[in-house]
Protein backbone atom coordinates (compact mmCIF):
# COMPACT_ATOMS: atom_id res chain seq x y z
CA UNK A 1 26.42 24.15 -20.55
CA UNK A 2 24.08 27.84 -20.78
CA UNK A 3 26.47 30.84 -20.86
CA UNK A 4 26.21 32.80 -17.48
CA UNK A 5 24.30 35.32 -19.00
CA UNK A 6 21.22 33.05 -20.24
CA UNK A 7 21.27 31.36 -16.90
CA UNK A 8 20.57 34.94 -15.78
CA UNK A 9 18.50 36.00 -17.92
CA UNK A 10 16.64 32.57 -17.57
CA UNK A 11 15.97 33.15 -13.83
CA UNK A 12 14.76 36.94 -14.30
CA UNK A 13 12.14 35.95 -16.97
CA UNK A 14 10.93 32.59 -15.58
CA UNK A 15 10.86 34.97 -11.74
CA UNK A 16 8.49 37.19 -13.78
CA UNK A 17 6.55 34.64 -15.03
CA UNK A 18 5.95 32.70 -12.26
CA UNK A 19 4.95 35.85 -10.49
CA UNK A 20 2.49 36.33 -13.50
CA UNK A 21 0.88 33.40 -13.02
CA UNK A 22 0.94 33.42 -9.11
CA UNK A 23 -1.40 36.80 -9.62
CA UNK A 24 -3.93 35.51 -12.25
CA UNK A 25 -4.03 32.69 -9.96
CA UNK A 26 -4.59 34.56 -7.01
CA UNK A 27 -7.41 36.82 -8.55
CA UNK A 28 -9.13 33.79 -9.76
CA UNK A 29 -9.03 31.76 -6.77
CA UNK A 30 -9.00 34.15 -3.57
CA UNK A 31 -10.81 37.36 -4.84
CA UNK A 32 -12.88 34.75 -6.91
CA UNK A 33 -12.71 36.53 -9.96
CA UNK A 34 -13.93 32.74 -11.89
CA UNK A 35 -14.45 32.19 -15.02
CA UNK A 36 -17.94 31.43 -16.54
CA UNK A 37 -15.99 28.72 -18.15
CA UNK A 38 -14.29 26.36 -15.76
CA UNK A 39 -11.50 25.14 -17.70
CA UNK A 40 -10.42 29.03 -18.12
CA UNK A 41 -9.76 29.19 -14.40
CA UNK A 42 -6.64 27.23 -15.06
CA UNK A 43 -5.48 28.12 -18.71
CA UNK A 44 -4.91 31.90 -17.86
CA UNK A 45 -1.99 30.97 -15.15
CA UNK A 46 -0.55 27.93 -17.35
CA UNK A 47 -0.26 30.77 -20.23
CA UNK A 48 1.55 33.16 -17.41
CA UNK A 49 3.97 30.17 -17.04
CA UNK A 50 5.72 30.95 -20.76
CA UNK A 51 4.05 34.11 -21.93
CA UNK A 52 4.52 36.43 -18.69
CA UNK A 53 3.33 40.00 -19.21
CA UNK A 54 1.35 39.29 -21.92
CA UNK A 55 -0.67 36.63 -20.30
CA UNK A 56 -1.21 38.70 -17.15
CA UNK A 57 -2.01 42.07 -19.45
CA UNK A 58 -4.26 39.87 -21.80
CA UNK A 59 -6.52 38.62 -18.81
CA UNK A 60 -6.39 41.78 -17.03
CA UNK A 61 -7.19 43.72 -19.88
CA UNK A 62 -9.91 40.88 -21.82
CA UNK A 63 -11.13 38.21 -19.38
CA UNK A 64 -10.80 39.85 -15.91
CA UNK A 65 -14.59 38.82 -14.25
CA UNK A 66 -16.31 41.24 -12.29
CA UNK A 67 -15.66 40.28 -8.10
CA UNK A 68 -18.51 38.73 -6.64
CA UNK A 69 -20.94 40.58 -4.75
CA UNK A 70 -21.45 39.76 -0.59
CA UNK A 71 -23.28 37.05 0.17
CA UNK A 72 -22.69 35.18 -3.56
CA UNK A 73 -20.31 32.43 -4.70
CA UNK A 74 -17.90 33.16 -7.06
CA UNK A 75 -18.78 32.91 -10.61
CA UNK A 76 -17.82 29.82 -12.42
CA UNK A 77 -17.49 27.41 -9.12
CA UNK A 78 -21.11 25.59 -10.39
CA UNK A 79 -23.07 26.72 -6.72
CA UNK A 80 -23.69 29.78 -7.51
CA UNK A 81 -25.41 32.33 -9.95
CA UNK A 82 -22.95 34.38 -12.09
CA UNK A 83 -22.46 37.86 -9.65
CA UNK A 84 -22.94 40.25 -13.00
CA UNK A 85 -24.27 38.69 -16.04
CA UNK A 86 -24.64 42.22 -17.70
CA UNK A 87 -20.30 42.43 -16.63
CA UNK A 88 -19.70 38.50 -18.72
CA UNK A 89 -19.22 38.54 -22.48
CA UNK A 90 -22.38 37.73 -24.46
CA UNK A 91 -20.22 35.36 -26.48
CA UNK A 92 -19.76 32.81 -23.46
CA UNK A 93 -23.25 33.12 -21.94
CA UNK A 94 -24.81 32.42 -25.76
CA UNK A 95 -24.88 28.84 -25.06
CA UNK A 96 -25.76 26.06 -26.53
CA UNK A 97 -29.36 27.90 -28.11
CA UNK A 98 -26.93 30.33 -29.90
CA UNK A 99 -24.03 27.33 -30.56
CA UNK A 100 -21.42 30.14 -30.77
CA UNK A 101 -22.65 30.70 -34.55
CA UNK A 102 -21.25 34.31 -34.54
CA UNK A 103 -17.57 33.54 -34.91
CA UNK A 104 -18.96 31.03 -37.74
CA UNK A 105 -20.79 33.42 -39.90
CA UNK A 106 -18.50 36.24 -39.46
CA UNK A 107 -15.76 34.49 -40.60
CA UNK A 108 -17.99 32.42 -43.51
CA UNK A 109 -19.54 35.27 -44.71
CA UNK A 110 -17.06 38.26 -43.74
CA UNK A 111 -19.34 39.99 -42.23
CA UNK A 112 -21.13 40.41 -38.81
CA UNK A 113 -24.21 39.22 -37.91
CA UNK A 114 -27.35 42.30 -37.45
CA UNK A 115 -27.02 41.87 -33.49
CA UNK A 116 -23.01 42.66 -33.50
CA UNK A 117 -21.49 45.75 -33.26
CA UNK A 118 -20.58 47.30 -36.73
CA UNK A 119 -16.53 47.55 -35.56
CA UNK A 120 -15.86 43.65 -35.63
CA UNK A 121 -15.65 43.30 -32.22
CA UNK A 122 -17.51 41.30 -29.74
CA UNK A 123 -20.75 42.25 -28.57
CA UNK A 124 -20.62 43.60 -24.35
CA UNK A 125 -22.80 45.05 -22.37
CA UNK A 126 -22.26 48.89 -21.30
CA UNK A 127 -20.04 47.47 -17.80
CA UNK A 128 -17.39 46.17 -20.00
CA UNK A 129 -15.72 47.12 -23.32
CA UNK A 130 -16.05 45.11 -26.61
CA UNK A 131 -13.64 41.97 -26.91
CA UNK A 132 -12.24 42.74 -29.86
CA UNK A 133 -11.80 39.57 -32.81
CA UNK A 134 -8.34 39.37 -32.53
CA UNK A 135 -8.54 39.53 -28.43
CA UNK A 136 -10.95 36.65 -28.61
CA UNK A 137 -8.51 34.50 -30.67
CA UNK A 138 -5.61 35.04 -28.60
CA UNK A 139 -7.55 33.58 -25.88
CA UNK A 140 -8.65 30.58 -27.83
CA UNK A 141 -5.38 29.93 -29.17
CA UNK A 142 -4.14 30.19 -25.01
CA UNK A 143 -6.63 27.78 -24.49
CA UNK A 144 -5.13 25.51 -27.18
CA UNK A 145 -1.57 26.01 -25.78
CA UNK A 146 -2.53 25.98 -22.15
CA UNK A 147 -2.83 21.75 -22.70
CA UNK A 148 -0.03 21.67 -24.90
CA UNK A 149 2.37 23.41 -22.44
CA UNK A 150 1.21 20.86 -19.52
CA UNK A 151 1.82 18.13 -21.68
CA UNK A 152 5.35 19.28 -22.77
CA UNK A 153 6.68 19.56 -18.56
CA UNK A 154 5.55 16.32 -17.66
CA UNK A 155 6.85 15.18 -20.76
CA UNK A 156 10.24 16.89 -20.83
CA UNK A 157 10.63 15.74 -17.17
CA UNK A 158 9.32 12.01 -17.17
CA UNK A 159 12.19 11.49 -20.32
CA UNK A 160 15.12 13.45 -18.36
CA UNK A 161 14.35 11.44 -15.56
CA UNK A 162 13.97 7.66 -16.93
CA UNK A 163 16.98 8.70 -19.42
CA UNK A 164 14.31 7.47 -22.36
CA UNK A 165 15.82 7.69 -26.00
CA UNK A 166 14.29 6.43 -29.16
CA UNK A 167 16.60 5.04 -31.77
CA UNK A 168 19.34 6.33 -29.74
CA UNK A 169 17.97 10.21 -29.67
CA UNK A 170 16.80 12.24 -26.85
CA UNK A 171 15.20 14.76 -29.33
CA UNK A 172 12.98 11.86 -31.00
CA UNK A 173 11.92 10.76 -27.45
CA UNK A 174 10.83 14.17 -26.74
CA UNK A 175 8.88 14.89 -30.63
CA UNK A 176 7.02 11.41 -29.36
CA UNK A 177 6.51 11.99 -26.14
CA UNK A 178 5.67 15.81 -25.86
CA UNK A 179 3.26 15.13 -28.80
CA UNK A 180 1.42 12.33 -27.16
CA UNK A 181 1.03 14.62 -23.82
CA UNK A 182 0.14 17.39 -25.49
CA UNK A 183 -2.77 15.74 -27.26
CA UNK A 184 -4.05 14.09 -24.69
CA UNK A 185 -4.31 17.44 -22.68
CA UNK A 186 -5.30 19.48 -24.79
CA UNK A 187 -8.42 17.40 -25.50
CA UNK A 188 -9.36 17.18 -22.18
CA UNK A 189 -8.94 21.13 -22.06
CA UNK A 190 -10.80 21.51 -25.34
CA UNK A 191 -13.48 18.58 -23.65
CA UNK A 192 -14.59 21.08 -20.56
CA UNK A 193 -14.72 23.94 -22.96
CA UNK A 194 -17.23 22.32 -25.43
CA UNK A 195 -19.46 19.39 -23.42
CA UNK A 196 -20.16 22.09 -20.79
CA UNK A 197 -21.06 24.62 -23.79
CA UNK A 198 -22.99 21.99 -25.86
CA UNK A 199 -24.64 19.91 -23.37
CA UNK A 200 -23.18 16.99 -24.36
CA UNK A 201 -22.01 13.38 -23.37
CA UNK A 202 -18.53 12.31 -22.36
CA UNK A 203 -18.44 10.31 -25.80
CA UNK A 204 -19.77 12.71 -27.71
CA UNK A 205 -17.80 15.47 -25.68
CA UNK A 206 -14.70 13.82 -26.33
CA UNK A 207 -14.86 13.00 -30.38
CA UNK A 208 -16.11 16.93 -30.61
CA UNK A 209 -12.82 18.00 -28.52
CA UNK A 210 -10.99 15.73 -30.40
CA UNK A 211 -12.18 17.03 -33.63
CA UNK A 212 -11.39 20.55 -32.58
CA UNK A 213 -8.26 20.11 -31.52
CA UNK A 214 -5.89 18.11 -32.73
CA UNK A 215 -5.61 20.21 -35.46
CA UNK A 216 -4.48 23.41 -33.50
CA UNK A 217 -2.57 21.49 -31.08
CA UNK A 218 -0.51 19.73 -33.96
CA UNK A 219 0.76 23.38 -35.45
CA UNK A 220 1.63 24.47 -31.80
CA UNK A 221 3.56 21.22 -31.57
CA UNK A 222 5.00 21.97 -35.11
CA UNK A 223 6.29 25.60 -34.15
CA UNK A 224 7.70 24.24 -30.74
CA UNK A 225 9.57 20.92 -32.28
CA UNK A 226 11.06 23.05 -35.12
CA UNK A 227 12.96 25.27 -31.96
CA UNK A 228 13.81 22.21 -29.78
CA UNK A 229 15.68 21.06 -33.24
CA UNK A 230 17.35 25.01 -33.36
CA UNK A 231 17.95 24.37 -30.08
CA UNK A 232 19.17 20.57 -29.98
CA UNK A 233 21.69 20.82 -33.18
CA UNK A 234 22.23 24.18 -33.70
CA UNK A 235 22.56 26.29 -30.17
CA UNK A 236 23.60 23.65 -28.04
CA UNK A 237 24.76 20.65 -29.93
CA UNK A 238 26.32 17.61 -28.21
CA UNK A 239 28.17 17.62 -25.89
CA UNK A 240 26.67 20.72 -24.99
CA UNK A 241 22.84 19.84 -24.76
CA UNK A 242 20.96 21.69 -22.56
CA UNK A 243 18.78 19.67 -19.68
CA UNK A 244 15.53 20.33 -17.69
CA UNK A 245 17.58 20.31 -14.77
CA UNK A 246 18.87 23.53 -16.40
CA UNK A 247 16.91 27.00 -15.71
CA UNK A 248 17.77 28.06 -19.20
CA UNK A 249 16.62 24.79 -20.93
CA UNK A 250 13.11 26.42 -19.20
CA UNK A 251 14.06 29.68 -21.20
CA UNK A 252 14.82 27.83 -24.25
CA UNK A 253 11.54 26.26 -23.84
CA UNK A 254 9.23 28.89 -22.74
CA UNK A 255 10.80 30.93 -26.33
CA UNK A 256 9.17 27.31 -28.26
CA UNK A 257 5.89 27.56 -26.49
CA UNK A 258 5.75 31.40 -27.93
CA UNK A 259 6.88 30.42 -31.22
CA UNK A 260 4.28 27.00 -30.89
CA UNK A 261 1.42 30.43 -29.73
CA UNK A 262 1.93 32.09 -32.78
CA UNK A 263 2.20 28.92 -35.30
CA UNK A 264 -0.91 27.27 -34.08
CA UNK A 265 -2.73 30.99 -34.44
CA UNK A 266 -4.01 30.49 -38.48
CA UNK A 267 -4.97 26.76 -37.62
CA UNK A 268 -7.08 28.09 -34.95
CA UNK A 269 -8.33 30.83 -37.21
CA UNK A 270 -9.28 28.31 -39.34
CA UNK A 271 -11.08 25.86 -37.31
CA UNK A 272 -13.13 28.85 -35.98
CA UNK A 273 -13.71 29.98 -39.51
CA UNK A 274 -15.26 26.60 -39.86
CA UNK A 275 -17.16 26.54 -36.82
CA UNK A 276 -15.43 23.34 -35.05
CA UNK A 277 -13.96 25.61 -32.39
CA UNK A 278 -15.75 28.38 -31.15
CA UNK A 279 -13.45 31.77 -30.45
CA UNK A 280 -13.53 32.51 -26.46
């Protein structure tokens, strides 16, 4: 059982995070604020579900779309023409001509193309300030955890409530089960980022998400599993486990999903590097 004052705690922070979420969601959707990317419409709001204030400050501050102008559909619903394409990052509207080779030769040759701007960031027009490298990254690497996180609830829930163990443990059920989720969102995530982006097939779309993310996914899994173990044997060892139906179990696993953020970051830097993922 969660000492009173986690419980607490738990409700303030997940409170704030839901509310997070609730107003990414509600700039996306009602003052159709889209993305130019579909799939980002929902990975902002899952972020705001374990990340809070950083989420909401990180797609204020980085990936906020200009509001439509009268008589236009938002941007990003696939009926409509972008409202500002001067106001959306050069990066995304690059397409498939440009394949997103920026992020690969700055980070293969450690330097920026002629067309970039000298200070590493990335290039804008006048209506909206430079998206810095590492601004860009912590969007890719939300995309990347944005599956994973989905995966992990309907995981975490789907065991609690068939009782499911493996070899007699709770904890192995969940490494197997979270992991399986988890990869099977976060491709299709990673699958409406790149087919869209790269014109291609649902075959081909899905062995190129597949390639791209398994990697990044697996190191957000590793930083989350090593916490549920912290958590499982150390915090709250039998018979004290903590259980989804408990709000700080939510706590407990929004802090994994942070830690999961931050360990999947180099993979993600790497795969970028590399050019199989493309920074956002």
């Amino acid at each position: 059982m969660a000492p009173t004052w986690l419980t607490v705690v738990a409700w303030i922070y997940i409170s704030l995070c839901f509310i997070c979420a609730g107003v990414i969601a509600y700039d996306i959707v009602v003052r159709g604020r889209r993305q130019p990317m579909g799939v980002m419409d929902f990975v902002f709001p899952i972020t705001a579900l374990y990340f809070g204030p950083f989420a909401l400050w990180l797609y204020w501050r980085w990936a906020r779309t200009p509001a439509p102008a009268a008589g236009r559909e938002p941007a990003g619903n696939g009926s409509g023409p972008v409202t500002s394409v001067a106001a959306v990052p050069e990066l995304v509207l690059a397409g498939a001509g440009r394949e997103m080779s920026l992020s690969r030769h700055r980070h293969a040759h450690g330097s920026m193309p002629a067309a970039d701007p000298p200070n590493g960031s990335f290039a804008a027009s006048p209506a909206e300030p430079a998206r810095p490298y590492w601004a860009a990254m912590a969007i890719e690497v939300s995309h990347c955890g944005s599956g994973c996180t989905l995966g992990d609830l309907i995981s975490e829930w789907l065991i609690f409530a068939f009782a499911i163990t493996v070899a007699g443990s709770t904890l192995l059920a969940e490494y197997i089960g979270d992991y399986v989720f988890a990869v099977t969102f976060g491709i299709v995530f990673q699958y409406f980022a790149i087919a869209p982006m790269r014109g291609l097939g649902l075959r081909d779309g899905l062995k190129a998400a597949t390639k791209a993310d398994v990697i990044s996914l697996t190191f957000f899994e590793i930083g989350l599993f090593a916490w549920m173990a912290l958590m499982a044997l150390v915090f709250f060892p039998a018979p004290n486990h903590l259980m989804p139906d408990s709000i700080a179990f939510w706590l407990m696993m929004q802090v994994g999903m942070i830690i999961g953020y931050l360990s999947s970051w180099p993979a993600n830097v790497w795969l970028v590097k590399r050019g199989i993922k493309v920074a956002m």
